[in-house]
Protein backbone atom coordinates (compact mmCIF):
# COMPACT_ATOMS: atom_id res chain seq x y z
CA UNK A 1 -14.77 -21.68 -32.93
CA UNK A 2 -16.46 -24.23 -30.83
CA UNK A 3 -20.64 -23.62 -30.53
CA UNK A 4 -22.89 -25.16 -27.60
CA UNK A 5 -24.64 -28.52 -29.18
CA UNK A 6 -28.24 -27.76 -29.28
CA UNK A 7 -28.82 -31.22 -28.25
CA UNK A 8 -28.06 -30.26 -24.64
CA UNK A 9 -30.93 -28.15 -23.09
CA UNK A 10 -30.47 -27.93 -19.63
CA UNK A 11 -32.78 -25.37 -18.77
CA UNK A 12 -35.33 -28.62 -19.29
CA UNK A 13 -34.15 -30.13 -16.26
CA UNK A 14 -34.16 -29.50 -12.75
CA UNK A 15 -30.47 -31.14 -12.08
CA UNK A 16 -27.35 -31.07 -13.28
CA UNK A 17 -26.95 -34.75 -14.73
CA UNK A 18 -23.21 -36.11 -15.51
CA UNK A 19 -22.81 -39.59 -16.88
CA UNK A 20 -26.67 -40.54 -15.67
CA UNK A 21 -26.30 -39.03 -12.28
CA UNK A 22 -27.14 -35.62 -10.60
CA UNK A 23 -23.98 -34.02 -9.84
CA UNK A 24 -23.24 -32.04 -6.57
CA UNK A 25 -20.13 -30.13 -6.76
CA UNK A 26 -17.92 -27.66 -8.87
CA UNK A 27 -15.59 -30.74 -9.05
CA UNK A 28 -18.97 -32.84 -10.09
CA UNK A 29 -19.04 -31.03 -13.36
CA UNK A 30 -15.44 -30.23 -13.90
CA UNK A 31 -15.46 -34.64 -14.36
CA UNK A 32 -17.64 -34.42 -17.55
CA UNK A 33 -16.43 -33.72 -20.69
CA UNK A 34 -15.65 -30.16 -22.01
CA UNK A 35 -19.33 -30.16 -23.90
CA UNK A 36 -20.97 -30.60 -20.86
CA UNK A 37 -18.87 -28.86 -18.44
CA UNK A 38 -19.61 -25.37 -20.91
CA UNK A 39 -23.02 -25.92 -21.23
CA UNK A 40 -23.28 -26.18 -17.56
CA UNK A 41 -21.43 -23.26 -17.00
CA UNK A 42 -23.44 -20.91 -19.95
CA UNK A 43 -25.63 -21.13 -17.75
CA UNK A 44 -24.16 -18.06 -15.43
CA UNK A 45 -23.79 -15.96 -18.08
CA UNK A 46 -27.39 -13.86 -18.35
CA UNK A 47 -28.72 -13.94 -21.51
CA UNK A 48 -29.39 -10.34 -21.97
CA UNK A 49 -25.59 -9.71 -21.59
CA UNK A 50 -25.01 -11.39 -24.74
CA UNK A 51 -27.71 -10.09 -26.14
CA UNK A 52 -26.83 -6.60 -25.74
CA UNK A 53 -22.91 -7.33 -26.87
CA UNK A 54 -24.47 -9.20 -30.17
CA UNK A 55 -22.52 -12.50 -28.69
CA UNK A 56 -24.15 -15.24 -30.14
CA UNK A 57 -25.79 -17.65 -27.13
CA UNK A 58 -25.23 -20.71 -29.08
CA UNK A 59 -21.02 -20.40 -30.25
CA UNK A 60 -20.53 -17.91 -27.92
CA UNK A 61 -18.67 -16.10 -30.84
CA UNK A 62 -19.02 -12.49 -32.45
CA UNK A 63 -19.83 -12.31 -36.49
CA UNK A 64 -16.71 -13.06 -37.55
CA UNK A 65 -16.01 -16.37 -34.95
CA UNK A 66 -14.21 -14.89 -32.38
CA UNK A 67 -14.97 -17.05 -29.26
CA UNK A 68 -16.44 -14.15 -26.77
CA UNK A 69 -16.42 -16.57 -23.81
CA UNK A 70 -13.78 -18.47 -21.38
CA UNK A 71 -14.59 -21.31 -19.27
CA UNK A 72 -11.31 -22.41 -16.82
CA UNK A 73 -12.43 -25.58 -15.29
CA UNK A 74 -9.76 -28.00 -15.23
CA UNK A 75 -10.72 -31.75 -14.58
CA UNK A 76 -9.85 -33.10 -11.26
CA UNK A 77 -10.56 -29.41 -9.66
CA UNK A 78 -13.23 -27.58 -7.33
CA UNK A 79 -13.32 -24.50 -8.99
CA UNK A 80 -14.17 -22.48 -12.34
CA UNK A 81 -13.67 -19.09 -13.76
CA UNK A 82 -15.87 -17.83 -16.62
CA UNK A 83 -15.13 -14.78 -18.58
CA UNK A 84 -17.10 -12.72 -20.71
CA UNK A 85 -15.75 -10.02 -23.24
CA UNK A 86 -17.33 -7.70 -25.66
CA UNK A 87 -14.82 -7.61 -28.60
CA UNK A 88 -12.03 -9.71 -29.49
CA UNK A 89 -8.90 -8.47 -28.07
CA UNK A 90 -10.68 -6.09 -25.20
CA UNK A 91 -8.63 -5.78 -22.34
CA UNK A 92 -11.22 -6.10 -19.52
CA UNK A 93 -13.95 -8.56 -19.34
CA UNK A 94 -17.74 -7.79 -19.55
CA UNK A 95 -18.44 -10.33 -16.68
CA UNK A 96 -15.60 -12.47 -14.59
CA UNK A 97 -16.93 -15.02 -12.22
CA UNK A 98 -15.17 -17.30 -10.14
CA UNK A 99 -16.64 -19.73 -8.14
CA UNK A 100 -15.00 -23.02 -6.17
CA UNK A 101 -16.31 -25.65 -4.05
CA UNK A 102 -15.87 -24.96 -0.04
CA UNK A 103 -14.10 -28.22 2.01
CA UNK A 104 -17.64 -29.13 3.49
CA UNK A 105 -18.83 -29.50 -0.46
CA UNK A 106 -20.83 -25.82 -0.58
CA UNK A 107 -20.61 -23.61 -3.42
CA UNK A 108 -18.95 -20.16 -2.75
CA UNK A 109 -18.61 -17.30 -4.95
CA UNK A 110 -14.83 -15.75 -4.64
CA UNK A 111 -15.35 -12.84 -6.81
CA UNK A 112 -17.27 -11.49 -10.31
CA UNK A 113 -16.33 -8.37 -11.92
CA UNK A 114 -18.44 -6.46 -14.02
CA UNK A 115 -17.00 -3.71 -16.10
CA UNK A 116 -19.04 -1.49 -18.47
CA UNK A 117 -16.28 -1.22 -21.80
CA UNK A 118 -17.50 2.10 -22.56
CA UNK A 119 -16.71 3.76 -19.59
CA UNK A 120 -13.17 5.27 -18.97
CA UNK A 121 -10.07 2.80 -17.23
CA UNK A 122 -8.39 3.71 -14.32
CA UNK A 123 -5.68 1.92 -13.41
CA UNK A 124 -6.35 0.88 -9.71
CA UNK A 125 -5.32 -2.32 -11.00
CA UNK A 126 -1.68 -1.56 -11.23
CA UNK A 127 0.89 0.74 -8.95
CA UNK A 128 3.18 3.15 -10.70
CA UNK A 129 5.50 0.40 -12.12
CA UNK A 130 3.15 -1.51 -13.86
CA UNK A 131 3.14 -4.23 -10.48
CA UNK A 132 -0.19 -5.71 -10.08
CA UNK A 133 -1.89 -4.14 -6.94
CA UNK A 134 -4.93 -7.40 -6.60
CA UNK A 135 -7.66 -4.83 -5.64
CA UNK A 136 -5.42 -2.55 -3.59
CA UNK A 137 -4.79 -5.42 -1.07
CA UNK A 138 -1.18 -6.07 -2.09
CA UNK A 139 -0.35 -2.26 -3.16
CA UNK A 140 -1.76 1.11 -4.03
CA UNK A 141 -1.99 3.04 -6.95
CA UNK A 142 -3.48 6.14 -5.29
CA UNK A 143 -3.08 8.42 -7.91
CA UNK A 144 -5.60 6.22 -9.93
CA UNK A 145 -7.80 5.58 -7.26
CA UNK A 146 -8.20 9.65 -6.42
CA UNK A 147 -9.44 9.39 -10.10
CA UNK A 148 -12.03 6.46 -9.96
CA UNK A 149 -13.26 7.90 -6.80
CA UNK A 150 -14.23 11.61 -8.07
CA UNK A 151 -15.32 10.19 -11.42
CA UNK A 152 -18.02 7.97 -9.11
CA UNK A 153 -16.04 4.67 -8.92
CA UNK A 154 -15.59 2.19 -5.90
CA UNK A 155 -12.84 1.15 -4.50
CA UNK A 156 -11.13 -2.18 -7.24
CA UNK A 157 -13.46 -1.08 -9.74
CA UNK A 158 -10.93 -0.11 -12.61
CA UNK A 159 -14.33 0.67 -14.89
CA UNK A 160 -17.80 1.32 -14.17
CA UNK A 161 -20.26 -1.41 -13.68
CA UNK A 162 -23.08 -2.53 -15.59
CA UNK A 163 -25.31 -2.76 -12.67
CA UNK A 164 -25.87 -6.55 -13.04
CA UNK A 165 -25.98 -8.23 -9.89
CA UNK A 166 -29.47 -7.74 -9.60
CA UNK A 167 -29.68 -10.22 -12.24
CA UNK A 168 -27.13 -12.25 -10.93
CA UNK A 169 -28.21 -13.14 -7.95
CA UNK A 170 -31.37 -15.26 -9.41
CA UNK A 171 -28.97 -17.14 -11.44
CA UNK A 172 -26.36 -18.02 -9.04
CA UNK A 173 -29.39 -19.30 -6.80
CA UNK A 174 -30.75 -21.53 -9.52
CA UNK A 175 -27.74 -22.97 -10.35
CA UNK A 176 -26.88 -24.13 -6.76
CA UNK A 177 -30.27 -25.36 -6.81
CA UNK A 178 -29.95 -27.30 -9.71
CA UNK A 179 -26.76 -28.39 -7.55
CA UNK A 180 -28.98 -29.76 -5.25
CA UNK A 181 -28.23 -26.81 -2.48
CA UNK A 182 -29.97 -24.19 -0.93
CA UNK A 183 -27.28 -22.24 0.10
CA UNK A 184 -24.33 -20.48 -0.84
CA UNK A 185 -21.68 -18.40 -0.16
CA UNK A 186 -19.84 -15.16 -0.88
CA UNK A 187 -16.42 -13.64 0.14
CA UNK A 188 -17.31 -9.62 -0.01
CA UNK A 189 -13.67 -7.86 -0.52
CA UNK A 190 -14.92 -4.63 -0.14
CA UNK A 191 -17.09 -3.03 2.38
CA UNK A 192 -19.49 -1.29 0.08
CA UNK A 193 -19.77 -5.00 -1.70
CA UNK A 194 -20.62 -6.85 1.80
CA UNK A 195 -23.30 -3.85 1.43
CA UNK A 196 -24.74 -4.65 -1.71
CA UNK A 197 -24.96 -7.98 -1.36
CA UNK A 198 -26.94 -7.65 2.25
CA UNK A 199 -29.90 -5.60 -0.34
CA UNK A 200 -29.86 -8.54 -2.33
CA UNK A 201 -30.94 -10.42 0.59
CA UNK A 202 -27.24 -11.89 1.85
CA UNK A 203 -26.76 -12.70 5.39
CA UNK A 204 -23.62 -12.88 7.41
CA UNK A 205 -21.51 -16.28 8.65
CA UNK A 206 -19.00 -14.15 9.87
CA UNK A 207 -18.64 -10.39 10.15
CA UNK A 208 -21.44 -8.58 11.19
CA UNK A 209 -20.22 -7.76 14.49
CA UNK A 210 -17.58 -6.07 12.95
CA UNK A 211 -19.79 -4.55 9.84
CA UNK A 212 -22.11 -3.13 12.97
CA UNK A 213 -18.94 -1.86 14.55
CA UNK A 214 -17.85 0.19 11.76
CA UNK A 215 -21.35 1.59 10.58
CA UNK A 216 -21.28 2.46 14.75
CA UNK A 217 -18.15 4.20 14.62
CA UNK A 218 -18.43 5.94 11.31
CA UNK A 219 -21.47 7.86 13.25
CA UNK A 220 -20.49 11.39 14.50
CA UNK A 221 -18.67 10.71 17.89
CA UNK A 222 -17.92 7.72 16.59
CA UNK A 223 -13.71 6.64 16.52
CA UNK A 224 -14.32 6.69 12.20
CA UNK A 225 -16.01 9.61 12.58
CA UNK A 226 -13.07 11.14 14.38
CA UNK A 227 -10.46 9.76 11.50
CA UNK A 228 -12.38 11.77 8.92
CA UNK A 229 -9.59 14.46 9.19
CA UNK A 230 -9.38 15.25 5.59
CA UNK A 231 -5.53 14.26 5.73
CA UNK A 232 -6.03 11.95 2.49
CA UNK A 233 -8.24 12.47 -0.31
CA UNK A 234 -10.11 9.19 0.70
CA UNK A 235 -10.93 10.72 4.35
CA UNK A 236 -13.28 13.89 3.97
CA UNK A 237 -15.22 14.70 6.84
CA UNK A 238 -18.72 14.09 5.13
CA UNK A 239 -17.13 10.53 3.53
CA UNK A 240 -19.28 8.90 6.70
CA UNK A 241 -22.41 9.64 5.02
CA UNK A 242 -22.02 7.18 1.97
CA UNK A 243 -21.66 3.76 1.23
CA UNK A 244 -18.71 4.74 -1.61
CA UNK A 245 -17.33 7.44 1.04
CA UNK A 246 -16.66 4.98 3.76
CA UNK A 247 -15.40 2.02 1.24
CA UNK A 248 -13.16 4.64 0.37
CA UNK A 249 -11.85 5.78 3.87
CA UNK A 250 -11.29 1.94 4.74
CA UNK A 251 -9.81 1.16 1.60
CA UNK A 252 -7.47 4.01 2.41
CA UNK A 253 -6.82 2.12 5.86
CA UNK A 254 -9.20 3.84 8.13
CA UNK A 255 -9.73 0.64 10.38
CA UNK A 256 -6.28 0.31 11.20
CA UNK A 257 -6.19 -3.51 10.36
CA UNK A 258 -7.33 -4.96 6.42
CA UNK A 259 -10.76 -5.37 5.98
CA UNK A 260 -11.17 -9.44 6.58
CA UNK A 261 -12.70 -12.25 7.65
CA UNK A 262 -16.17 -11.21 6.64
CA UNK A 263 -18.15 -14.54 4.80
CA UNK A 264 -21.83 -13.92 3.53
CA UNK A 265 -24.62 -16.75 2.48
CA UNK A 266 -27.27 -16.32 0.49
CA UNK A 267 -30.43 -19.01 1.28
CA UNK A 268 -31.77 -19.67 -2.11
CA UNK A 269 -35.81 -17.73 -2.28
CA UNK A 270 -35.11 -16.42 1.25
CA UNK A 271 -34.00 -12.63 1.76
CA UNK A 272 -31.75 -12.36 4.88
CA UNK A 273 -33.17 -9.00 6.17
CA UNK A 274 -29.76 -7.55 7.32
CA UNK A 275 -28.98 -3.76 7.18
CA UNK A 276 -25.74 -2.98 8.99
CA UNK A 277 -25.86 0.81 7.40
CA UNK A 278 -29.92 1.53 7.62
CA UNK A 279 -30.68 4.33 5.13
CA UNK A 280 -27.16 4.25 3.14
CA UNK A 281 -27.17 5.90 -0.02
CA UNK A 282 -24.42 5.00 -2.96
């Protein structure tokens, strides 16, 4: 099992240093060797994670030296995945992050997962022969996802979360910082994730037009409104009146087009003061 060095203590600096020099980019870090590039990258994983999973911060192992944590960050590449489990052999990941470099050298987050281990699995994940269904955007499993939804679940959560990203947020700001950015950016897949991430102070680059639109139309009168017809289990005529209802209906193809092209930023110590869905409850 490999363990952390102790000589490296990054939270002492304010910059990422590789090889002397402040480093800028996913690809910065992905240059220096694996040692470096992991302790770089422990740093997304929040402490009291580990803490409550007894994974030990330093090796990153369990009591009996399982290694706990996975860093993909291949040299001569823009982009890293880090996951996080809670036992050896667990089939779903505590935390999954993946983040990449954009082409004008920002850092964007593509997606993290959070799954709580303890909760029951439903298998949104997969359709009825096993295919993988990538979030419901390639296929359904609708079964499954009549399931999650009554037992409280959003849409592409195949578990329930562990109510994290309040936490994460901090730390994905001071590690762009310590990037030497004040900005970065976020690819919401879901509506009621574009959602969450505006009440942790996210603002849109693209989108909000159309996130205005649909918290418009969901209204009663509105064209939404008017495709709450109760003909699927995802489109009950009171689904308009929560964030998880109308994740649900779109999910279910309410829009009449995929929901796309919506980019988020997040300014690091600035909250963006957007509320496309003013007094939404879960």
């Amino acid at each position: 099992m490999k363990a952390l060095p102790a000589a490296i203590d990054l939270t002492a600096v304010k910059r990422f240093v590789v090889g002397g020099l402040p480093v800028y980019s996913i690809r910065g870090i992905n240059e220096a060797d694996e040692t470096m590039r992991e302790a770089i990258y422990r740093t997304l994983i929040p402490d009291a994670l580990l803490e409550q999973y007894d994974i030990d911060p330093h090796s990153l192992g369990d009591a009996a030296g399982n290694r706990l944590v996975q860093f993909t960050c291949p040299h001569a590449t823009g982009s890293v995945e880090v996951k996080v489990w809670h036992q050896a052999g667990a089939r779903d990941p505590l935390l999954y992050l993946q983040l990449a470099d954009t082409v004008n050298n920002q850092l964007c987050i593509l997606l993290f997962v959070v799954n709580d281990p303890m909760s029951p699995r439903f298998d949104v994940d997969r359709d009825w022969s096993g295919e993988r269904t990538k979030f419901g955007t390639l296929r359904r499993n609708v079964q499954a996802e009549t399931m999650a939804m009554q037992a409280g679940l959003a849409p592409g959560q195949v578990r329930r979360g562990l109510k994290l990203t309040r936490k994460l947020v901090p730390i994905f700001e001071t590690f762009v910082s310590r990037l030497g950015h004040q900005i970065f950016f976020l690819e919401p897949l879901a509506y009621h994730t574009a959602l969450l991430f505006e009440r942790y102070g996210c603002a849109y680059s693209q989108g909000r037009a159309k996130m205005e639109w649909i918290n418009r139309e969901f209204t009663p009168g509105g064209l939404l409104h008017r495709r709450l017809d109760g003909s699927t289990p995802f489109r009950q005529p009171d689904a308009y009146r929560t964030i998880r209802g109308r994740s649900w209906a779109i999910q279910d193809g309410i829009l009449g087009e995929p929901y796309t092209d919506i980019r988020m930023y997040k300014r690091v110590g600035v909250n963006g003061s957007v509320c496309t869905f003013p007094h939404a409850i879960w």
